[in-house]
N, C-alpha and C. Protein backbone atom coordinates (compact mmCIF):
# COMPACT_ATOMS: atom_id res chain seq x y z
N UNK A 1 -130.33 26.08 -184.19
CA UNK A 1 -130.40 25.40 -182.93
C UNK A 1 -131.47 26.09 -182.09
N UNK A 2 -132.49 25.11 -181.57
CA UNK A 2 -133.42 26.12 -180.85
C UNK A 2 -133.43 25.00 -179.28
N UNK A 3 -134.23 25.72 -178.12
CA UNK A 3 -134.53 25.20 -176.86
C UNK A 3 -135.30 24.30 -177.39
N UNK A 4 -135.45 22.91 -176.42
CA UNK A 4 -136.58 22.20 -176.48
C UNK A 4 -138.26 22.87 -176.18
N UNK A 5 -139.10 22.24 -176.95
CA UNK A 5 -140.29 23.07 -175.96
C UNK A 5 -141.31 21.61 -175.40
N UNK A 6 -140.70 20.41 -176.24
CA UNK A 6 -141.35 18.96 -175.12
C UNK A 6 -140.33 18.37 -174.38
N UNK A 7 -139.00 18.97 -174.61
CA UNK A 7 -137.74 17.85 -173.88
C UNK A 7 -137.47 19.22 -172.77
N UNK A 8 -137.89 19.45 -171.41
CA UNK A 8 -137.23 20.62 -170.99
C UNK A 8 -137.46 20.62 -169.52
N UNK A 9 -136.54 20.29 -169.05
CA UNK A 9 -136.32 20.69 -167.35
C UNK A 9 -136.50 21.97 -167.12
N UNK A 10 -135.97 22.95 -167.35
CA UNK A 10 -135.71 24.20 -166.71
C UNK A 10 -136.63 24.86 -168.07
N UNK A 11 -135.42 25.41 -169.12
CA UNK A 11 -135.56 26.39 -170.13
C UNK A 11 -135.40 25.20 -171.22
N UNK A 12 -135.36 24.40 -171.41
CA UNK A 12 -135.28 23.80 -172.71
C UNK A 12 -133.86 23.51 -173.23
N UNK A 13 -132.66 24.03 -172.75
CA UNK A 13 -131.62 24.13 -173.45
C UNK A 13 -130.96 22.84 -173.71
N UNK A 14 -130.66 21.74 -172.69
CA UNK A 14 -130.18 20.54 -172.65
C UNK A 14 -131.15 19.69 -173.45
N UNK A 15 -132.27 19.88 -173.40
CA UNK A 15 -133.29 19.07 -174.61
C UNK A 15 -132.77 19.84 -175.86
N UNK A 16 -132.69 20.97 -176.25
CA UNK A 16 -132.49 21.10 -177.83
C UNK A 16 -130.84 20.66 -178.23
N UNK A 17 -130.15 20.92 -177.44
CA UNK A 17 -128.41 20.37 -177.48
C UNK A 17 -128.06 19.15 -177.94
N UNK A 18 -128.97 18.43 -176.68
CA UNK A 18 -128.86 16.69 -177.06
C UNK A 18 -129.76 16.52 -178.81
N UNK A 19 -131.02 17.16 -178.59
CA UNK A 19 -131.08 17.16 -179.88
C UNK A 19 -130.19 17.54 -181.57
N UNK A 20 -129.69 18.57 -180.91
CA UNK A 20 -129.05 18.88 -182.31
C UNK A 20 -127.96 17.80 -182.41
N UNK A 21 -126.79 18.04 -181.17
CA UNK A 21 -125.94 16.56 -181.14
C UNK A 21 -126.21 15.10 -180.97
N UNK A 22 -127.57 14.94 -181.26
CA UNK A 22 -127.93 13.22 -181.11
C UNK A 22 -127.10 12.81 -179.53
N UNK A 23 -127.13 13.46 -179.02
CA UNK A 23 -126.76 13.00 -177.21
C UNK A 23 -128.19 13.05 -176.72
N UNK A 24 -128.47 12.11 -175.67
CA UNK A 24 -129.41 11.81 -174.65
C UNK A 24 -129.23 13.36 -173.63
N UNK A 25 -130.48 13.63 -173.73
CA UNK A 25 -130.50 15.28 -172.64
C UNK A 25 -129.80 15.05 -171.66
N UNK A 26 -130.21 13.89 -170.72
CA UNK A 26 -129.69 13.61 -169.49
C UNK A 26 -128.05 13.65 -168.79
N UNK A 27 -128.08 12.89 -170.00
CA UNK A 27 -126.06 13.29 -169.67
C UNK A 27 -125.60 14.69 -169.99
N UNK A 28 -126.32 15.45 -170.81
CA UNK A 28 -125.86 17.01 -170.67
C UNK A 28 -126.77 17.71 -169.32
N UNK A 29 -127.89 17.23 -169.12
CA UNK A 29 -128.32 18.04 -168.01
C UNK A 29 -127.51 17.24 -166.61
N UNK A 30 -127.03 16.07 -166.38
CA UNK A 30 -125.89 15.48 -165.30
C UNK A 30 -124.54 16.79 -165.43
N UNK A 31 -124.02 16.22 -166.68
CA UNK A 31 -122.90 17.61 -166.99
C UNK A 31 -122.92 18.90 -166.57
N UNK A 32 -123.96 19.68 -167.35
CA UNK A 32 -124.53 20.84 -166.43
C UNK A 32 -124.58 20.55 -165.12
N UNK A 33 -125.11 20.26 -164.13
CA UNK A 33 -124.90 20.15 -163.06
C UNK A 33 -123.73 20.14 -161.92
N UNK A 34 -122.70 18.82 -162.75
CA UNK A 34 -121.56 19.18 -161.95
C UNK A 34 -121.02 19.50 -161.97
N UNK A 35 -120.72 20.18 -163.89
CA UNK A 35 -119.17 21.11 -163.92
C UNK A 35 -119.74 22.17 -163.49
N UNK A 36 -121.28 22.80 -163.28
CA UNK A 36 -121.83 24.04 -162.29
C UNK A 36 -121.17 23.92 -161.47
N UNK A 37 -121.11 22.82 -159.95
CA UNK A 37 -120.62 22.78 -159.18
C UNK A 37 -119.29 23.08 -158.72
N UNK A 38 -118.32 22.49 -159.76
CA UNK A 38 -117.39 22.44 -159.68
C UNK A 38 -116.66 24.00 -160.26
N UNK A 39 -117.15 24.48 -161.11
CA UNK A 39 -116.91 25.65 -161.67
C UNK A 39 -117.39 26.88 -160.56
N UNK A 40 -117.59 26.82 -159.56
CA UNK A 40 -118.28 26.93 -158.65
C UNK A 40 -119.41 28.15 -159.06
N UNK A 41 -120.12 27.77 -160.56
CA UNK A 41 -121.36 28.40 -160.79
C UNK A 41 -121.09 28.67 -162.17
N UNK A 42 -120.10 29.13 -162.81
CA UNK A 42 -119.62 29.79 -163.88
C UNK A 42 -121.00 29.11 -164.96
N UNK A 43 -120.70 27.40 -165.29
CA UNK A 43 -121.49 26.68 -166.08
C UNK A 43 -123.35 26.91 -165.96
N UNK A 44 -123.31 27.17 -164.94
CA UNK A 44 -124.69 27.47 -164.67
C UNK A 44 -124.87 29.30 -165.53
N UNK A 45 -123.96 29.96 -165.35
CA UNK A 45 -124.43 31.21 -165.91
C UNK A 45 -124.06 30.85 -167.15
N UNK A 46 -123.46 30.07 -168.22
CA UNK A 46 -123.59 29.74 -169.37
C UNK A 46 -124.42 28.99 -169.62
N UNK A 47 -125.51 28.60 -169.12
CA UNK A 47 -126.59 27.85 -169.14
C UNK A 47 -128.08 29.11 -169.19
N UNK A 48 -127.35 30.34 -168.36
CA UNK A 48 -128.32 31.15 -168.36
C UNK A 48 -128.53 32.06 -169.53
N UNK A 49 -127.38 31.96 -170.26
CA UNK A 49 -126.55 32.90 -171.64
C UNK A 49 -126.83 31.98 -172.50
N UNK A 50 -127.11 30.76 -172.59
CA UNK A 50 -127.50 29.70 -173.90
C UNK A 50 -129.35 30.19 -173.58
N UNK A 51 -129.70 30.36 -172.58
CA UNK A 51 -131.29 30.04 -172.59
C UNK A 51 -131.38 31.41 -173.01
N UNK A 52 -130.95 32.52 -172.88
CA UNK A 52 -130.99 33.51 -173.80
C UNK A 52 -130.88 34.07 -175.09
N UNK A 53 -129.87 33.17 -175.28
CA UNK A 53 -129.51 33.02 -177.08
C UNK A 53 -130.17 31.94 -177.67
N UNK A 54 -130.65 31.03 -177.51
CA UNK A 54 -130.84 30.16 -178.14
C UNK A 54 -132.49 30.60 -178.39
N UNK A 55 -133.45 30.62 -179.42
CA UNK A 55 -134.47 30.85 -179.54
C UNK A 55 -135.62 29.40 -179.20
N UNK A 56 -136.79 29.50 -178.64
CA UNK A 56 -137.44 28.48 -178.58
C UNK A 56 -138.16 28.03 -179.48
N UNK A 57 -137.93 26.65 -179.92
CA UNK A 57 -138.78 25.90 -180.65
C UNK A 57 -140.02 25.85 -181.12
N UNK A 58 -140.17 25.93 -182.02
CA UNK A 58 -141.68 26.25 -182.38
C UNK A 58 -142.52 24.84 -182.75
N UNK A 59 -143.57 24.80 -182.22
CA UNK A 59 -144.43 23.62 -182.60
C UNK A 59 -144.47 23.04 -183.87
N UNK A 60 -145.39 24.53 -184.41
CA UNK A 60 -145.44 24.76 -186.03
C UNK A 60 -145.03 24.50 -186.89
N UNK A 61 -143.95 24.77 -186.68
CA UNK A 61 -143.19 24.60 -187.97
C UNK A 61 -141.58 23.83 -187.39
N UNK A 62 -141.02 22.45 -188.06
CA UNK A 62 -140.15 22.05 -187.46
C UNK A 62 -138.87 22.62 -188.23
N UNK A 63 -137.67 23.02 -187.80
CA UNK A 63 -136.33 23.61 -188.10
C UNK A 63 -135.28 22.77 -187.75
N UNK A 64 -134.57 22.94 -188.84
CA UNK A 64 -133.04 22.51 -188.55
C UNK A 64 -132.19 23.23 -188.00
N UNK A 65 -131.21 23.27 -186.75
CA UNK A 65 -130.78 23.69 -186.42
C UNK A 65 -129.56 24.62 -187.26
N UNK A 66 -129.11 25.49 -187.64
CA UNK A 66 -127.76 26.03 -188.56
C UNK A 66 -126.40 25.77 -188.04
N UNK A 67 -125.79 24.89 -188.48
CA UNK A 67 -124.08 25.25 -188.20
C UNK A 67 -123.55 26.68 -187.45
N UNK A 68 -124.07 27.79 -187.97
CA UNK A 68 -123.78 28.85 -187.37
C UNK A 68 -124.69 29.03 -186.04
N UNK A 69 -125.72 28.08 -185.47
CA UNK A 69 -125.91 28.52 -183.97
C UNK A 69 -125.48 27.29 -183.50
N UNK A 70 -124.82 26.25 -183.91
CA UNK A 70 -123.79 25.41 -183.38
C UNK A 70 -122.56 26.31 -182.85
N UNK A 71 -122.45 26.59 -183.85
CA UNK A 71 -121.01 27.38 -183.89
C UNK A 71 -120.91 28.30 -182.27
N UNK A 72 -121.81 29.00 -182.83
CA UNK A 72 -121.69 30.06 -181.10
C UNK A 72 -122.06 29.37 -180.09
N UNK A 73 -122.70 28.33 -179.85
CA UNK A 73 -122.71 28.00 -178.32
C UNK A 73 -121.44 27.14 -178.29
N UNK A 74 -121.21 26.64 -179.35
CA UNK A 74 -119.64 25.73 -179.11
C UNK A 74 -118.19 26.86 -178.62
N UNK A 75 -118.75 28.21 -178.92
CA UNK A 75 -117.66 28.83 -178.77
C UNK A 75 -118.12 29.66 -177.08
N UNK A 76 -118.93 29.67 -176.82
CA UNK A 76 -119.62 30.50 -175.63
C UNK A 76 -119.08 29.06 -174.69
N UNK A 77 -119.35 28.07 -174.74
CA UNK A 77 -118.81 27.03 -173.72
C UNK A 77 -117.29 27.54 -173.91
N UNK A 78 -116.26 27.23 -174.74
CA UNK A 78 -114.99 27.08 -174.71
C UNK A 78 -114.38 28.44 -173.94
N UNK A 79 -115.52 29.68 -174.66
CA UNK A 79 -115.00 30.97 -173.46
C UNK A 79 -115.10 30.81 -171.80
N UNK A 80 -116.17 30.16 -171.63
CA UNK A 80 -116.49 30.09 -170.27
C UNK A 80 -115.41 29.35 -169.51
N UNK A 81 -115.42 27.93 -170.21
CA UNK A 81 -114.11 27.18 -170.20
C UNK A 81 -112.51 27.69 -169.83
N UNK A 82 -112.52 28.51 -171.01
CA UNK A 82 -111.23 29.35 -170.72
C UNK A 82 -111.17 30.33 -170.04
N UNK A 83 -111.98 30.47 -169.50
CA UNK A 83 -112.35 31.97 -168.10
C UNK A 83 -111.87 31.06 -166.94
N UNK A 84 -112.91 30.08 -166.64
CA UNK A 84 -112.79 29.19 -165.46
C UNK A 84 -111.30 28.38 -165.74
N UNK A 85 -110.86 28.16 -166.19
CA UNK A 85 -109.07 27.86 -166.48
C UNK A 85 -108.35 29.05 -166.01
N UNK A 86 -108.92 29.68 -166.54
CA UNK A 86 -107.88 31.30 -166.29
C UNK A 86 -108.16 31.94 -164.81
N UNK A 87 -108.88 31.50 -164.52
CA UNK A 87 -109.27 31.95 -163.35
C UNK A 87 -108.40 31.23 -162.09
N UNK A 88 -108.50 29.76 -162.20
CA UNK A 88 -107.89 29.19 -161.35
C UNK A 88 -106.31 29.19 -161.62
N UNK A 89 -105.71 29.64 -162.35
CA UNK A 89 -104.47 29.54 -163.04
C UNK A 89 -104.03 31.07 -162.65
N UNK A 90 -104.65 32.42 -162.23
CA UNK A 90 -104.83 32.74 -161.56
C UNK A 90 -104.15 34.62 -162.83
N UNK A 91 -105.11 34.04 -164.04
CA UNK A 91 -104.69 35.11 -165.40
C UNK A 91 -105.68 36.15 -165.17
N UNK A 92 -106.54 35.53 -164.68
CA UNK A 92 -107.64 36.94 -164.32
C UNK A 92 -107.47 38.02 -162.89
N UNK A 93 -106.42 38.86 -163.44
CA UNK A 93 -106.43 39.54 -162.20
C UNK A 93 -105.94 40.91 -162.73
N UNK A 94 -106.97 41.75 -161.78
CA UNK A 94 -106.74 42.98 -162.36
C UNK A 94 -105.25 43.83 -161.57
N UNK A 95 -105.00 44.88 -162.07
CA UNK A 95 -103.62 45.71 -161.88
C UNK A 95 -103.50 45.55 -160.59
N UNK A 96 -104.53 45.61 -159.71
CA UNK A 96 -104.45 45.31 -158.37
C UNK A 96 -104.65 44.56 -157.96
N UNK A 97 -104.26 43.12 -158.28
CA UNK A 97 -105.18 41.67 -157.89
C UNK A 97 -105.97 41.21 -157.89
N UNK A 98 -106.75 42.40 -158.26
CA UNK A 98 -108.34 41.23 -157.68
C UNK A 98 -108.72 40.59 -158.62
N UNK A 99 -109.55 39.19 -158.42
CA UNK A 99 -110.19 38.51 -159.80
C UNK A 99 -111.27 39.33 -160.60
N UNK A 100 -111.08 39.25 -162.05
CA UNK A 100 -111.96 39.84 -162.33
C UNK A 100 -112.49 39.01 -163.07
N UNK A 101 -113.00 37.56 -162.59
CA UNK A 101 -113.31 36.85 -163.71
C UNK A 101 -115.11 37.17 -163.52
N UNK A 102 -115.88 37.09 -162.12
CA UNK A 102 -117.55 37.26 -162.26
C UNK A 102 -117.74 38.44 -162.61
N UNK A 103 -116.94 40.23 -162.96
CA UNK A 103 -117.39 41.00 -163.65
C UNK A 103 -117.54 40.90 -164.86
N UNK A 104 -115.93 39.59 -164.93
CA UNK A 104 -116.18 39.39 -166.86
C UNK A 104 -117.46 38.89 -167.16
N UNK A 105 -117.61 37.80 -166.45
CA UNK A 105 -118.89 37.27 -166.73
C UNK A 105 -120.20 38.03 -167.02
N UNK A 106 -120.17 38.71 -166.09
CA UNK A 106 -121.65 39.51 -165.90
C UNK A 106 -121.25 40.26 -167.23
N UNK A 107 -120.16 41.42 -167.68
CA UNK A 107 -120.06 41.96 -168.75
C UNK A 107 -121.15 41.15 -169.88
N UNK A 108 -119.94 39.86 -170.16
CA UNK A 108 -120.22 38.76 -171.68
C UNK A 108 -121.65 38.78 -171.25
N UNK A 109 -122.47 38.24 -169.79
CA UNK A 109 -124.04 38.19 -170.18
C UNK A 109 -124.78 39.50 -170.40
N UNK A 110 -124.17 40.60 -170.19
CA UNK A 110 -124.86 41.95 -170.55
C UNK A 110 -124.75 41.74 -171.90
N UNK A 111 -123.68 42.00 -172.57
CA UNK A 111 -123.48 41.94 -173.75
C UNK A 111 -124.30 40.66 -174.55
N UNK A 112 -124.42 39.45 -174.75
CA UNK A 112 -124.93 38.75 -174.45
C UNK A 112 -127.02 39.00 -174.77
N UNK A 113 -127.13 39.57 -173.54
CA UNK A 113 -128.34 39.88 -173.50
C UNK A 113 -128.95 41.07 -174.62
N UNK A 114 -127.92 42.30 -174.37
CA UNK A 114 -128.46 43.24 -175.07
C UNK A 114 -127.86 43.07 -176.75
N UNK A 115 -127.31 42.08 -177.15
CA UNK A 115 -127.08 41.50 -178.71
C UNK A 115 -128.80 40.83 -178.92
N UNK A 116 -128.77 39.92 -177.89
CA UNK A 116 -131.07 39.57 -177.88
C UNK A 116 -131.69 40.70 -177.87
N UNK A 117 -131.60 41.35 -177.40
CA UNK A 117 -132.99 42.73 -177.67
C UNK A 117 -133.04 43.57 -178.79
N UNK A 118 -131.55 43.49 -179.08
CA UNK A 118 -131.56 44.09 -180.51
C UNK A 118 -132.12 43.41 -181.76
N UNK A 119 -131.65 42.10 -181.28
CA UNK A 119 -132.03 41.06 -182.69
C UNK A 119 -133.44 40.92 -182.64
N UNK A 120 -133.75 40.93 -181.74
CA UNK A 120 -135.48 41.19 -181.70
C UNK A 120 -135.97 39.12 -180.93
């Protein structure tokens, strides 16, 4: 699975998605948008963690996307998913109350990020 590098609003990600799933970009870049909103941002930082993982498209040479980078962004949404559930349900809270769901976050995109620098 790679970013778009001719279908691309931002980073490419909703152009290579719709591509790999035969969905029209638009309704995933609409989607993105409002479950951002509504998530009150969460989806947007999994948007920032897909444009990181996902490698960009190369002109050159055309690729099939692998089942296995299906696989992880299908599972990086469902975490986010289940953060923002857990969050409002009110599972994310540390010994002393407080939410700890945007440290989790920031953690998973550290982690996240520094799994990319390693992989090169």
């Amino acid at each position: 699975m790679y970013r778009s590098f001719t279908d691309r609003m931002l980073g490419g990600v909703c152009g290579g998605l719709g591509a790999q799933l035969r969905i029209n970009p638009w309704w995933l870049r609409a989607a993105f948008v409002v479950l951002a909103l509504l998530s009150s941002g969460a989806l947007a930082l999994l948007y920032v963690i897909l444009w990181w993982v996902m490698p960009q498209e190369s002109l050159a040479a055309k690729r099939r996307g692998s089942a296995l980078g299906l696989l992880v962004v299908l599972a990086l949404i469902g975490i986010v998913v289940a953060a923002w559930v857990g969050r409002d349900a009110g599972w994310l809270r540390g010994p002393s109350g407080q939410e700890v769901f945007w440290p989790a976050l920031l953690l998973l995109t550290s982690a996240v990020f520094l799994l990319r620098q390693v992989r090169g």
